[in-house]
N, C-alpha and C. Protein backbone atom coordinates (compact mmCIF):
# COMPACT_ATOMS: atom_id res chain seq x y z
N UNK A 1 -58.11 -75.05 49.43
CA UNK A 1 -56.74 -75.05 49.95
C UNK A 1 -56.15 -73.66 49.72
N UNK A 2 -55.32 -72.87 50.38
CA UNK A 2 -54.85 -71.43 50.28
C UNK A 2 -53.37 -71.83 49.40
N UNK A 3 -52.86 -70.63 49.31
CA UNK A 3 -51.86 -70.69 48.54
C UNK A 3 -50.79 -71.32 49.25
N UNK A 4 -51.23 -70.96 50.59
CA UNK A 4 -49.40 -71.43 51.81
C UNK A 4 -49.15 -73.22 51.36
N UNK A 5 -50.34 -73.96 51.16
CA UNK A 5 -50.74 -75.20 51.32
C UNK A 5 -50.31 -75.56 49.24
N UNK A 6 -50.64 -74.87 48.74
CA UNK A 6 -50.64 -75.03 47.77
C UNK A 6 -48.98 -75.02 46.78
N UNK A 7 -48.42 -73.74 47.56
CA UNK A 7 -46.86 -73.48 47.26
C UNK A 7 -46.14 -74.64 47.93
N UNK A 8 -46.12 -75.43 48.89
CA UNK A 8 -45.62 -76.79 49.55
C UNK A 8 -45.84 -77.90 48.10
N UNK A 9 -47.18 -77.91 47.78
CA UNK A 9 -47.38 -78.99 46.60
C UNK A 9 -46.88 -78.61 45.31
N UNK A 10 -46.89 -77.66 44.91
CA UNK A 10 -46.38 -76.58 43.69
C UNK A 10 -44.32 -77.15 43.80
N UNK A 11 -43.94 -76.98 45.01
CA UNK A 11 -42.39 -77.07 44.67
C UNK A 11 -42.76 -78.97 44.75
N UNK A 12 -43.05 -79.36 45.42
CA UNK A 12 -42.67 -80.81 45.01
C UNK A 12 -43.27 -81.28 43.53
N UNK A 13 -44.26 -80.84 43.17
CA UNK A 13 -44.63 -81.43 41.69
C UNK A 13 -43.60 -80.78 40.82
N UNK A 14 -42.58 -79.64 41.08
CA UNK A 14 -41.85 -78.83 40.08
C UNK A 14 -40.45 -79.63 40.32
N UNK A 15 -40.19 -80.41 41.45
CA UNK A 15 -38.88 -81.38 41.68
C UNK A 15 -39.01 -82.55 40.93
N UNK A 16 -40.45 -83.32 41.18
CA UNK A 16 -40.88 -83.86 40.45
C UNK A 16 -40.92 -84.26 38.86
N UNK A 17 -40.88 -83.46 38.49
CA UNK A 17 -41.05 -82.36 36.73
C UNK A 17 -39.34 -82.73 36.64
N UNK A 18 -38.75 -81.99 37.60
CA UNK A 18 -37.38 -81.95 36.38
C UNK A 18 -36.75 -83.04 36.96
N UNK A 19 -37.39 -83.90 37.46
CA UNK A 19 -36.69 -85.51 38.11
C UNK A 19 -37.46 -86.56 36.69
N UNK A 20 -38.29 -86.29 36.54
CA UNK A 20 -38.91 -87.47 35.48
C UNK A 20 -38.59 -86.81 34.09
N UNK A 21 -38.03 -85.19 33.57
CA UNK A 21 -37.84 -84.91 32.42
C UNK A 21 -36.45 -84.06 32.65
N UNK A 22 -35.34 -85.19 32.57
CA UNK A 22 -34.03 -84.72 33.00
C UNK A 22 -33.61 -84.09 31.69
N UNK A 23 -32.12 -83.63 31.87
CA UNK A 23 -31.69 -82.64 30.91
C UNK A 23 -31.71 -81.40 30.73
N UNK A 24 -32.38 -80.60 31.77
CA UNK A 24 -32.67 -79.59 31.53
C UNK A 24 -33.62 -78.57 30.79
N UNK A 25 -34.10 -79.70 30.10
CA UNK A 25 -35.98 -79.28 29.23
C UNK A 25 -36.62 -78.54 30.37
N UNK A 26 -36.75 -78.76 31.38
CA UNK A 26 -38.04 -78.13 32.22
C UNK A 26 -37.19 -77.28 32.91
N UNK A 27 -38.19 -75.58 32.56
CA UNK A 27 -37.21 -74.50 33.48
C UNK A 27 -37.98 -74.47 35.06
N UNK A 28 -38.95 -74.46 34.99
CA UNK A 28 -40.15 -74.89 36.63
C UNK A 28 -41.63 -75.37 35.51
N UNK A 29 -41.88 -76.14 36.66
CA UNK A 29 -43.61 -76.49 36.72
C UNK A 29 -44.37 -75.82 38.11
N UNK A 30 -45.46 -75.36 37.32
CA UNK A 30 -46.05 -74.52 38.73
C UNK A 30 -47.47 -74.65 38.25
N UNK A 31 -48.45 -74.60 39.71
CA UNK A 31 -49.52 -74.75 39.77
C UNK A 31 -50.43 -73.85 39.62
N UNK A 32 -51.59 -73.61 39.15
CA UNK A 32 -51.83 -72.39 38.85
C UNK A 32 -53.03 -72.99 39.37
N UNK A 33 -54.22 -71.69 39.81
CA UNK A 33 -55.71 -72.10 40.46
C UNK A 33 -56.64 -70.98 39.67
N UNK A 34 -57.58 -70.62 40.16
CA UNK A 34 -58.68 -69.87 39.38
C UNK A 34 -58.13 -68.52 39.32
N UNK A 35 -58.23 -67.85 38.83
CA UNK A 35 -57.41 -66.28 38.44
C UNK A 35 -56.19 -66.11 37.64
N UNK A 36 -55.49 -67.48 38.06
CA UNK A 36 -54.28 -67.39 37.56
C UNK A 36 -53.93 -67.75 35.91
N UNK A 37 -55.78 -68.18 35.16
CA UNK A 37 -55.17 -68.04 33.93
C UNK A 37 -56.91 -68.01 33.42
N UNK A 38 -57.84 -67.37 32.49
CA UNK A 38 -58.92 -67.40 32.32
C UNK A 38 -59.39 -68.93 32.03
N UNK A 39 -58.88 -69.69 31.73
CA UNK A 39 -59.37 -70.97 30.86
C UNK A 39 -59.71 -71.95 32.09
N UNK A 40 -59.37 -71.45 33.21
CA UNK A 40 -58.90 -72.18 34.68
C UNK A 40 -60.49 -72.14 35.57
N UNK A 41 -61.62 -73.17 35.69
CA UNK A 41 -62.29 -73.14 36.50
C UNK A 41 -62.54 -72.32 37.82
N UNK A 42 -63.41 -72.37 38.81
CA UNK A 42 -63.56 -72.22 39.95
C UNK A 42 -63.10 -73.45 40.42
N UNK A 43 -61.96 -73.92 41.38
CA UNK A 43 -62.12 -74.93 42.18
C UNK A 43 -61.09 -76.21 41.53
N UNK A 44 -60.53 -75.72 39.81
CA UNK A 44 -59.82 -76.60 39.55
C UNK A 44 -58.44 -76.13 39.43
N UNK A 45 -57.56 -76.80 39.36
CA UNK A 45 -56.04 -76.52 39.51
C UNK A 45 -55.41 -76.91 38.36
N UNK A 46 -54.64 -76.52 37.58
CA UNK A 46 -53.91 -77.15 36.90
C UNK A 46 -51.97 -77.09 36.78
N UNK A 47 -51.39 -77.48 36.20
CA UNK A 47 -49.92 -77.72 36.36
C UNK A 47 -49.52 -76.97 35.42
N UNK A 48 -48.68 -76.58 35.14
CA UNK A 48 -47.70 -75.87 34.05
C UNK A 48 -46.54 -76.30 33.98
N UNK A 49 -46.03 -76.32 32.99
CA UNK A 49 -44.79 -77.82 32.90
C UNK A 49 -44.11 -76.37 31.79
N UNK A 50 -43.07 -75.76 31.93
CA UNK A 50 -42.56 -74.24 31.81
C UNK A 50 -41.40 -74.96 31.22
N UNK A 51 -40.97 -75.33 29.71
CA UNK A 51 -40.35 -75.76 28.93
C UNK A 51 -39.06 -74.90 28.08
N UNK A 52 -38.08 -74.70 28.20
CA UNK A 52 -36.28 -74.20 27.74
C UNK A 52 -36.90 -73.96 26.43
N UNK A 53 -36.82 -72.83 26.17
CA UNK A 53 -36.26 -72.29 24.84
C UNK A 53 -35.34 -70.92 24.93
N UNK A 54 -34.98 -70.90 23.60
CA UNK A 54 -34.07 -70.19 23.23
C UNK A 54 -34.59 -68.52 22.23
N UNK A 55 -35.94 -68.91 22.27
CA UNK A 55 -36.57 -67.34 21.89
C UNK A 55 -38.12 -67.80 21.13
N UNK A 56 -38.84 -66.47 20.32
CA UNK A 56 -40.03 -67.17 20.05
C UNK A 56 -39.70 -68.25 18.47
N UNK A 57 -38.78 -68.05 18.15
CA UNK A 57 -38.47 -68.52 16.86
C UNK A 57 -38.04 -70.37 17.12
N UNK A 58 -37.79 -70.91 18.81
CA UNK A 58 -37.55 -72.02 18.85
C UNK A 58 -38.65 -72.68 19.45
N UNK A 59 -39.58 -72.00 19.78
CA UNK A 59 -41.34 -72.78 21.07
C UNK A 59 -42.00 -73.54 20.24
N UNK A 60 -41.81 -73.31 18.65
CA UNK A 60 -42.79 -74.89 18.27
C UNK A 60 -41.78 -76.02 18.26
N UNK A 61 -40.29 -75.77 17.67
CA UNK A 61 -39.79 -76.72 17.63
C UNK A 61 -39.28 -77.36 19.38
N UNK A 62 -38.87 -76.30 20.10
CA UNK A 62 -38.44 -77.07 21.37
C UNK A 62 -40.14 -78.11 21.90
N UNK A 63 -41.03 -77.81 21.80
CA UNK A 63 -41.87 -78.24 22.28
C UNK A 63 -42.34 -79.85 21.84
N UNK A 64 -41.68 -79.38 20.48
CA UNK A 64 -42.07 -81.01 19.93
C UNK A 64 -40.95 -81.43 20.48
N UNK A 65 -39.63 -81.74 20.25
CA UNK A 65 -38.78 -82.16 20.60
C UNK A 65 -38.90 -82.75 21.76
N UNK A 66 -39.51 -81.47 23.12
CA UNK A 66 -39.33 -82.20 24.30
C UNK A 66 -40.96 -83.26 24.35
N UNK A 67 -41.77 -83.27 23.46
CA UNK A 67 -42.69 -84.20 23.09
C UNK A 67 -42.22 -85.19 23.07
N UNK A 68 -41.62 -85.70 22.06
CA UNK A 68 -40.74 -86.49 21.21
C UNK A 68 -39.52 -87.21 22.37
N UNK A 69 -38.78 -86.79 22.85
CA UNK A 69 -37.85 -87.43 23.72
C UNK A 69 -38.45 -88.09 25.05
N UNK A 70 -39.30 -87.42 25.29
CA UNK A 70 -40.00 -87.51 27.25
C UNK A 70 -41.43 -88.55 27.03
N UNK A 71 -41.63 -88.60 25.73
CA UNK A 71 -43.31 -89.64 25.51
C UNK A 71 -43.64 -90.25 26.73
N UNK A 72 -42.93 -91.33 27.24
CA UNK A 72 -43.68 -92.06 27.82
C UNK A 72 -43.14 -91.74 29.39
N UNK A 73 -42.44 -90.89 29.71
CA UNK A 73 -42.52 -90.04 31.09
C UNK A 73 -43.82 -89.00 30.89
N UNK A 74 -43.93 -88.35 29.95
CA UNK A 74 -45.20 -87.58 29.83
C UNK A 74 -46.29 -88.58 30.07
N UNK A 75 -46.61 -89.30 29.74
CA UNK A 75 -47.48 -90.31 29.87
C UNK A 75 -47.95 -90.49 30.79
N UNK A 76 -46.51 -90.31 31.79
CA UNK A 76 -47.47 -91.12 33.43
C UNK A 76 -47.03 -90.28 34.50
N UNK A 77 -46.75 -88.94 33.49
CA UNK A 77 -46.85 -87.61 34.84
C UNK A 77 -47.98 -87.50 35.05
N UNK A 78 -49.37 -87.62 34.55
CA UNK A 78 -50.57 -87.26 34.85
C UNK A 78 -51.21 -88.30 36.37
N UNK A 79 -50.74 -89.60 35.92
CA UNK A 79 -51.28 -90.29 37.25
C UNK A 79 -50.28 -89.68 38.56
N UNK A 80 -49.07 -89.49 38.26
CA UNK A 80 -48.33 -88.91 39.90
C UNK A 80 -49.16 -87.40 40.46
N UNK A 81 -49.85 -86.48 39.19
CA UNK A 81 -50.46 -85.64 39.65
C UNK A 81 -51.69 -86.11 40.18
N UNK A 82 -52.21 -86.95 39.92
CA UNK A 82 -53.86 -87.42 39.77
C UNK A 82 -53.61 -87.50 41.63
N UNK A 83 -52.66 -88.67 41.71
CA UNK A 83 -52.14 -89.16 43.42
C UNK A 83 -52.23 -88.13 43.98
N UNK A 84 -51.03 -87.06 43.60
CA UNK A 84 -50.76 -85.90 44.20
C UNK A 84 -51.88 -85.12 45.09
N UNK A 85 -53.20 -84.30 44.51
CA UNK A 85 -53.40 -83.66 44.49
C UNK A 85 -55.45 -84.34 43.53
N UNK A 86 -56.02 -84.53 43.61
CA UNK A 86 -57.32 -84.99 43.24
C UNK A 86 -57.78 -84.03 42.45
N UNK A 87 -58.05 -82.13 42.61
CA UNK A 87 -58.64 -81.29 41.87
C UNK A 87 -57.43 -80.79 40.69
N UNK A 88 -56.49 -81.10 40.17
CA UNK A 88 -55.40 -80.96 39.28
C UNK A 88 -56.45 -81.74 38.20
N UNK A 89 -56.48 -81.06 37.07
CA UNK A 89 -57.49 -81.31 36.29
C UNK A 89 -56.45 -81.57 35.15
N UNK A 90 -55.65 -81.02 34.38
CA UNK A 90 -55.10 -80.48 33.28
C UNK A 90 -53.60 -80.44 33.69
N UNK A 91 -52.21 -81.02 32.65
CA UNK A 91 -51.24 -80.75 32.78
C UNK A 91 -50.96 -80.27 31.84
N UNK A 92 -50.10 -78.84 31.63
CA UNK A 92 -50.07 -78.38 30.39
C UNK A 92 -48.82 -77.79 29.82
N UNK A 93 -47.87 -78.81 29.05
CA UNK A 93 -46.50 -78.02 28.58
C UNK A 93 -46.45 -77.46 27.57
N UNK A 94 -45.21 -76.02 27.75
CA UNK A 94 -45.46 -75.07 26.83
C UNK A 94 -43.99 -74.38 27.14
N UNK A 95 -43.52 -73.60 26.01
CA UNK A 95 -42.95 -72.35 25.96
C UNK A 95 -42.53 -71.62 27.44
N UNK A 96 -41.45 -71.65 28.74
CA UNK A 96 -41.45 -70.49 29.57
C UNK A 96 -41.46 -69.16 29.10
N UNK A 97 -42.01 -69.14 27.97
CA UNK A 97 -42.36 -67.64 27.72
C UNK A 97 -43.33 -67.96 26.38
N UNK A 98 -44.14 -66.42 26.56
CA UNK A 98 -45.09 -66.82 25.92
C UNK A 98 -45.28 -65.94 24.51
N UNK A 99 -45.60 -65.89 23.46
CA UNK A 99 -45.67 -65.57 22.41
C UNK A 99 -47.03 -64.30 21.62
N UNK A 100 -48.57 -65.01 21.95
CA UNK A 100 -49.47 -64.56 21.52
C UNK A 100 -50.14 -63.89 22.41
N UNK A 101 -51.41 -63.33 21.70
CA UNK A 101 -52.72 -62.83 22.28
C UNK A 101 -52.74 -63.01 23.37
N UNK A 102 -53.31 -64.22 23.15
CA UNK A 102 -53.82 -65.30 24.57
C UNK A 102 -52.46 -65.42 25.93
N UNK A 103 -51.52 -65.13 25.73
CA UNK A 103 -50.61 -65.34 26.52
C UNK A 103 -50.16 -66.69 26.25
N UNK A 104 -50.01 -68.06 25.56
CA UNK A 104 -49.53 -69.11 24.71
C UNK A 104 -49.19 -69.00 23.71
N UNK A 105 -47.69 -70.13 24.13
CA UNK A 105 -47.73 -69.83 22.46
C UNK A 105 -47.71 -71.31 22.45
N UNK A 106 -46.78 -71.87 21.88
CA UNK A 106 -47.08 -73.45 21.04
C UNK A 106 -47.15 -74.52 22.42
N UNK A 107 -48.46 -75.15 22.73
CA UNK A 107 -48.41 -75.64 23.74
C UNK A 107 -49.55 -77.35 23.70
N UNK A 108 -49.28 -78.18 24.72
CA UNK A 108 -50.23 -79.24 24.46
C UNK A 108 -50.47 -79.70 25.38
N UNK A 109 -51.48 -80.79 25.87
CA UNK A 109 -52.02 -80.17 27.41
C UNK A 109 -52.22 -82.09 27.70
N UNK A 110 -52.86 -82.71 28.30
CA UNK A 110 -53.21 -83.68 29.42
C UNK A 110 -54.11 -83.55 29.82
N UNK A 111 -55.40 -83.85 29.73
CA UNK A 111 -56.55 -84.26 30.78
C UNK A 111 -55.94 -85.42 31.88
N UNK A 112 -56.35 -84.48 33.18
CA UNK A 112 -55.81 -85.68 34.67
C UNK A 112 -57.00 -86.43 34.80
N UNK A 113 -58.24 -85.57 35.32
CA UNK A 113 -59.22 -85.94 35.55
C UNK A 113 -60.35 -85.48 35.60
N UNK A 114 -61.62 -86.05 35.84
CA UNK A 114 -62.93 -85.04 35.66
C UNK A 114 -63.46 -85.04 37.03
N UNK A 115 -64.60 -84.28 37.41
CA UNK A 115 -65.59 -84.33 39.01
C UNK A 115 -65.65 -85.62 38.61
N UNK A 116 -66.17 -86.29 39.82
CA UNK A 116 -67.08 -87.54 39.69
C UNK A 116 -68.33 -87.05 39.04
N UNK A 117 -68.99 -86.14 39.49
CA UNK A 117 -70.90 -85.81 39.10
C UNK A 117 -70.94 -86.09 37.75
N UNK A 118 -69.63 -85.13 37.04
CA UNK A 118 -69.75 -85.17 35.67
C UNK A 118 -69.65 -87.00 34.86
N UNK A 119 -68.18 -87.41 35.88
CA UNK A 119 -68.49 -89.03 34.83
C UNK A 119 -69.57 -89.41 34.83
N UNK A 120 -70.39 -89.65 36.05
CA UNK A 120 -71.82 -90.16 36.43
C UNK A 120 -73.00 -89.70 35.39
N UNK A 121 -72.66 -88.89 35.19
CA UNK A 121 -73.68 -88.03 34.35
C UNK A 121 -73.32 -87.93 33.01
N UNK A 122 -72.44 -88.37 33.08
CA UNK A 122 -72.07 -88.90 31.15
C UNK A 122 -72.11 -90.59 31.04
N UNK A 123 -71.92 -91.04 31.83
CA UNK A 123 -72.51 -92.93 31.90
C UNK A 123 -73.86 -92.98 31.95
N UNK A 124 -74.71 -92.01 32.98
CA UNK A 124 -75.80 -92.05 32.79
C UNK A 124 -76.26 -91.54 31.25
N UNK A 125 -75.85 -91.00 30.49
CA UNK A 125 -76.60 -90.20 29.31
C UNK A 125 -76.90 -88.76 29.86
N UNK A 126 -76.92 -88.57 30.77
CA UNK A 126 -77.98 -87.22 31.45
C UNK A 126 -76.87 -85.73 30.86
N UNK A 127 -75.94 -85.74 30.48
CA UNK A 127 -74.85 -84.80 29.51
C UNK A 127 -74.19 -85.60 28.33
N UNK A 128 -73.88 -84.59 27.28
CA UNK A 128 -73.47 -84.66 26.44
C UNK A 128 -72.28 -83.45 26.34
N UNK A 129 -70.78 -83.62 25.94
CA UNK A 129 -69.31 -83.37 26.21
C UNK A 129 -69.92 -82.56 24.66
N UNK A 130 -69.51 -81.07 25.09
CA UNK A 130 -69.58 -80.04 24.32
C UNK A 130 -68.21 -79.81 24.51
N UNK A 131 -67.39 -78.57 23.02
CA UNK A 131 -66.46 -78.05 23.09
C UNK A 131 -66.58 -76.70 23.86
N UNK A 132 -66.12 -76.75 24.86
CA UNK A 132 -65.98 -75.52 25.97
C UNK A 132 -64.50 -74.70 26.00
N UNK A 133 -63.75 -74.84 24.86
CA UNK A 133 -62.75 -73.81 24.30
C UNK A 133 -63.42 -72.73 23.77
N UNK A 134 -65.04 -72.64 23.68
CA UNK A 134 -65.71 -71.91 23.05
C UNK A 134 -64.94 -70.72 24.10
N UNK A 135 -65.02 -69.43 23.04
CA UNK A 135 -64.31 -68.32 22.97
C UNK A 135 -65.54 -67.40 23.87
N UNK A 136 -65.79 -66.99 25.02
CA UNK A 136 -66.90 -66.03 25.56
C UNK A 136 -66.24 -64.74 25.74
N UNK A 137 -65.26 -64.73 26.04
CA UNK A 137 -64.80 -63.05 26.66
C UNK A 137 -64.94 -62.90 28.18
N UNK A 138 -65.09 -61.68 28.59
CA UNK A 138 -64.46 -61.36 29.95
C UNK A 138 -65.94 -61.54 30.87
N UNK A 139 -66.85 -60.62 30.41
CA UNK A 139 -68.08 -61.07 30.54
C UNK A 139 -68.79 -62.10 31.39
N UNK A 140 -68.76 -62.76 30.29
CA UNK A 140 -69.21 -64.21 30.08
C UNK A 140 -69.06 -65.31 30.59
N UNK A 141 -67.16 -65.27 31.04
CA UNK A 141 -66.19 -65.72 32.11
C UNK A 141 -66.84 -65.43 33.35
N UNK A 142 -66.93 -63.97 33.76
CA UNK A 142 -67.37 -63.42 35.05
C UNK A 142 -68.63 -63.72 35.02
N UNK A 143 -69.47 -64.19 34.47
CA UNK A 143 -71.16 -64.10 34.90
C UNK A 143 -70.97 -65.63 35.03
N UNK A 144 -70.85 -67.15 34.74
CA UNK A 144 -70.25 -68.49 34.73
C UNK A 144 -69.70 -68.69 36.01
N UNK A 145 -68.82 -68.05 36.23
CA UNK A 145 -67.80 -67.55 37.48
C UNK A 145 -68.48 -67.51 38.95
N UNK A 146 -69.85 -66.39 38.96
CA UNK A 146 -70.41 -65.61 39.27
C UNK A 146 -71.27 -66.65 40.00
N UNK A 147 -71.76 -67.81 39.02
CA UNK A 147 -73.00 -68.01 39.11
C UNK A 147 -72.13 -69.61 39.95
N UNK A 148 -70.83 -70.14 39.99
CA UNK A 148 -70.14 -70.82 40.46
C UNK A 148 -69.81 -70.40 41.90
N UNK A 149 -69.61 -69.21 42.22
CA UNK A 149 -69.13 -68.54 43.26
C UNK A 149 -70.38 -68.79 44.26
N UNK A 150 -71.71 -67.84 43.75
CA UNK A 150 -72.66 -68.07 44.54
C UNK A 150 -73.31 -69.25 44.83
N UNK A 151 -72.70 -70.68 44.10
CA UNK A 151 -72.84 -72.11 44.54
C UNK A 151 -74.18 -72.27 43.48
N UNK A 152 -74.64 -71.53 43.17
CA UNK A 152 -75.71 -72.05 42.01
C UNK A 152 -75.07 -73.52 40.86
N UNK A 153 -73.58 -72.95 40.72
CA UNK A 153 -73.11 -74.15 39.41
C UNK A 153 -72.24 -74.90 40.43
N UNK A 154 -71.90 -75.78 39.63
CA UNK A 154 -70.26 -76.08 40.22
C UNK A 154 -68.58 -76.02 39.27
N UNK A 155 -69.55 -75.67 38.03
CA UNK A 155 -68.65 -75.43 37.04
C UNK A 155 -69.44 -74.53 36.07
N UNK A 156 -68.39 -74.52 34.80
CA UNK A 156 -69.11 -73.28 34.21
C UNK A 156 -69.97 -73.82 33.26
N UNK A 157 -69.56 -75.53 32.89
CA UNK A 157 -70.56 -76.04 32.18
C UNK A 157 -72.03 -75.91 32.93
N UNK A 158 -71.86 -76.37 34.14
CA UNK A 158 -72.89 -76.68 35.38
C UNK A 158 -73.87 -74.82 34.55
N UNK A 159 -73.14 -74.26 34.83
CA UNK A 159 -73.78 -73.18 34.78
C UNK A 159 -74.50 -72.43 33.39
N UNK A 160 -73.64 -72.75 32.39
CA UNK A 160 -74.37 -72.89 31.28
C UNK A 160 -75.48 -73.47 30.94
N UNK A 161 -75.59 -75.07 31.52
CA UNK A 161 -77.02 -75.59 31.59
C UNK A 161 -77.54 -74.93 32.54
N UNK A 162 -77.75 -74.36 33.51
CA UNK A 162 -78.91 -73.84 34.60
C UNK A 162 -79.59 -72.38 33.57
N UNK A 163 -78.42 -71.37 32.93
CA UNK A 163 -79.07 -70.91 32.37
C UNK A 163 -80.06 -70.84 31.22
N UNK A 164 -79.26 -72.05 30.24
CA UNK A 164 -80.41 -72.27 29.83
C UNK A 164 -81.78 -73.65 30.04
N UNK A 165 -81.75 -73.71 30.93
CA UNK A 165 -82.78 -74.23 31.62
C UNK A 165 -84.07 -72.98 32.27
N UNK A 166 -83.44 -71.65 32.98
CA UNK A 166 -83.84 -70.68 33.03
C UNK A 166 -84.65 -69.83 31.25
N UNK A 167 -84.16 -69.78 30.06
CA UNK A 167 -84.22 -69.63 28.93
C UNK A 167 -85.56 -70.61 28.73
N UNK A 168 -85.33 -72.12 28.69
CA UNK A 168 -86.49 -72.44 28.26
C UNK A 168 -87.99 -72.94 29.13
N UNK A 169 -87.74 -72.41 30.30
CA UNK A 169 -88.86 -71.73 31.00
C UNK A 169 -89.67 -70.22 30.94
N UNK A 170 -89.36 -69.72 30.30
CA UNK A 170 -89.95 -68.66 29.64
C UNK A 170 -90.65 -69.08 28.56
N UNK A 171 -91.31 -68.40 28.79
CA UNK A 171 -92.92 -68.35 27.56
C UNK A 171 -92.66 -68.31 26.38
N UNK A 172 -91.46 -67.19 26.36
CA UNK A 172 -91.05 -66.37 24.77
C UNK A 172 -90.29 -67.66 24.20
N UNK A 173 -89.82 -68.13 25.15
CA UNK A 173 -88.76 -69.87 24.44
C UNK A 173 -89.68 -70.82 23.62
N UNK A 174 -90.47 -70.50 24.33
CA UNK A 174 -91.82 -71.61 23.33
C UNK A 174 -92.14 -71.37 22.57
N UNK A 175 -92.80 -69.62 22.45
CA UNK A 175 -93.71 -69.13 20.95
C UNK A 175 -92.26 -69.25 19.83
N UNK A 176 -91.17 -69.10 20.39
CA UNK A 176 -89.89 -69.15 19.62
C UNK A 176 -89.82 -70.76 19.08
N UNK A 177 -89.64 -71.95 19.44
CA UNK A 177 -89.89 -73.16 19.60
C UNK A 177 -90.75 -73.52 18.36
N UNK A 178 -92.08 -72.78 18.84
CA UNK A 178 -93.21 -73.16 17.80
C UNK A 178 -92.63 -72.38 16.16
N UNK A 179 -92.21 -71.34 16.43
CA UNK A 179 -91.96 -70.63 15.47
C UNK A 179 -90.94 -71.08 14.49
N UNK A 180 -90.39 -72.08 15.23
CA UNK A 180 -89.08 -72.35 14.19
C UNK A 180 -89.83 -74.02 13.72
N UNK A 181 -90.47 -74.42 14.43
CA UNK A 181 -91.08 -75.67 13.87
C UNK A 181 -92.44 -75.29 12.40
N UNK A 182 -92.59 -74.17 12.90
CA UNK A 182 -93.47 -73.70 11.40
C UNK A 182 -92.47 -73.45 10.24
N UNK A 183 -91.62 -73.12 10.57
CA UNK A 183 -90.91 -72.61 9.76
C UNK A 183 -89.66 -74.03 9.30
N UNK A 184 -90.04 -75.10 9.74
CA UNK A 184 -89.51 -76.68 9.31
C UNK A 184 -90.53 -76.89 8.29
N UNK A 185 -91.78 -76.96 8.91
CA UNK A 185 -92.77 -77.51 7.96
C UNK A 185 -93.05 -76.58 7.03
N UNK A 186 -92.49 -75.05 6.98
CA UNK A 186 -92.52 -74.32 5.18
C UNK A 186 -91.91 -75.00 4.09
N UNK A 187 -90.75 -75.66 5.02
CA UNK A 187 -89.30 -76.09 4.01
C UNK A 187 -90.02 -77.71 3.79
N UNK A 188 -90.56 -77.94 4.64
CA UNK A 188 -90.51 -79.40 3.87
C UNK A 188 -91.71 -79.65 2.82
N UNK A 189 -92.46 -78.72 3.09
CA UNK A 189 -93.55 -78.29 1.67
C UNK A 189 -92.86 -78.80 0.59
N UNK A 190 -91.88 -77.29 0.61
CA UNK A 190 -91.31 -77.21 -0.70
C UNK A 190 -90.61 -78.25 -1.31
């Protein structure tokens, strides 16, 4: 979907936002897609729910607060996005301004939804749900990215397993393999 298509869905989920969390807590919610934040897939979308404060000294407390008052509207903003919009993965409120490193500061997020391939493939057994907050760098991002772009993955997990699937087809993966299994049976000598 391009951005023209995307800015149409972006203002109604942000009318949306400050219709189900009245008061003035929400300064905009906006949609963000791949570029627009590193943590952000190829192909997935997520929401930003852009929360009133009053400087960096109030973003942990406004955040709980608007936790705390909105619970069970937070609750079931994720299914109006889920309706909305199918690739909206993540809803994530935070601070309209941001504090750290990373560009966040005190923030807490919503899983919407996953691919289908992936549920299928976790009912089947055939994956196992790793922590993928793992920290890679710019790199690492771009080669994942890379390997998504040219349709090899479909995600960056996707792509992490292909490479190392590539890894233990090599020869050197094995004498390595063997090497660490000799080196089991030193220790269990002892």
């Amino acid at each position: 979907m391009d951005r023209v298509g995307l800015d149409d869905i972006e203002r109604e989920i942000d009318a949306e936002a400050r219709e189900r969390f009245p008061g003035g807590a929400v300064r905009q919610a906006v949609l963000l897609q791949y570029g627009d934040d590193p943590e952000i897939e190829p192909g997935d979308l997520w929401v930003r729910v852009l929360l009133a404060a009053d400087g960096p000294e109030d973003y942990e407390r406004s955040v709980q607060e608007f936790e705390h008052a909105h619970r069970e509207a937070i609750e079931r903003f994720p299914g109006y996005l889920a309706e909305k919009l199918r690739e909206i993965r993540l809803v994530e409120f935070t601070p309209e301004k941001t504090v750290n490193r990373d560009g966040h500061g005190p923030r807490f997020h919503l899983l919407i939804g996953q691919r289908l391939a992936d549920a299928r493939a976790w009912e089947l057994g055939e994956k196992t749900q790793v922590d993928m907050h793992t920290t890679l760098g710019r790199s690492g991002l771009e080669t994942l990215d890379t390997l998504i772009m040219a349709g090899i993955a479909d995600t960056r997990a996707d792509a992490i397993r292909w490479a190392l699937a590539r890894i233990r087809e090599r020869p050197a993966y094995e004498r390595l393999r063997e090497h660490v299994r000799e080196i089991d049976q030193l220790r269990n000598e002892f």
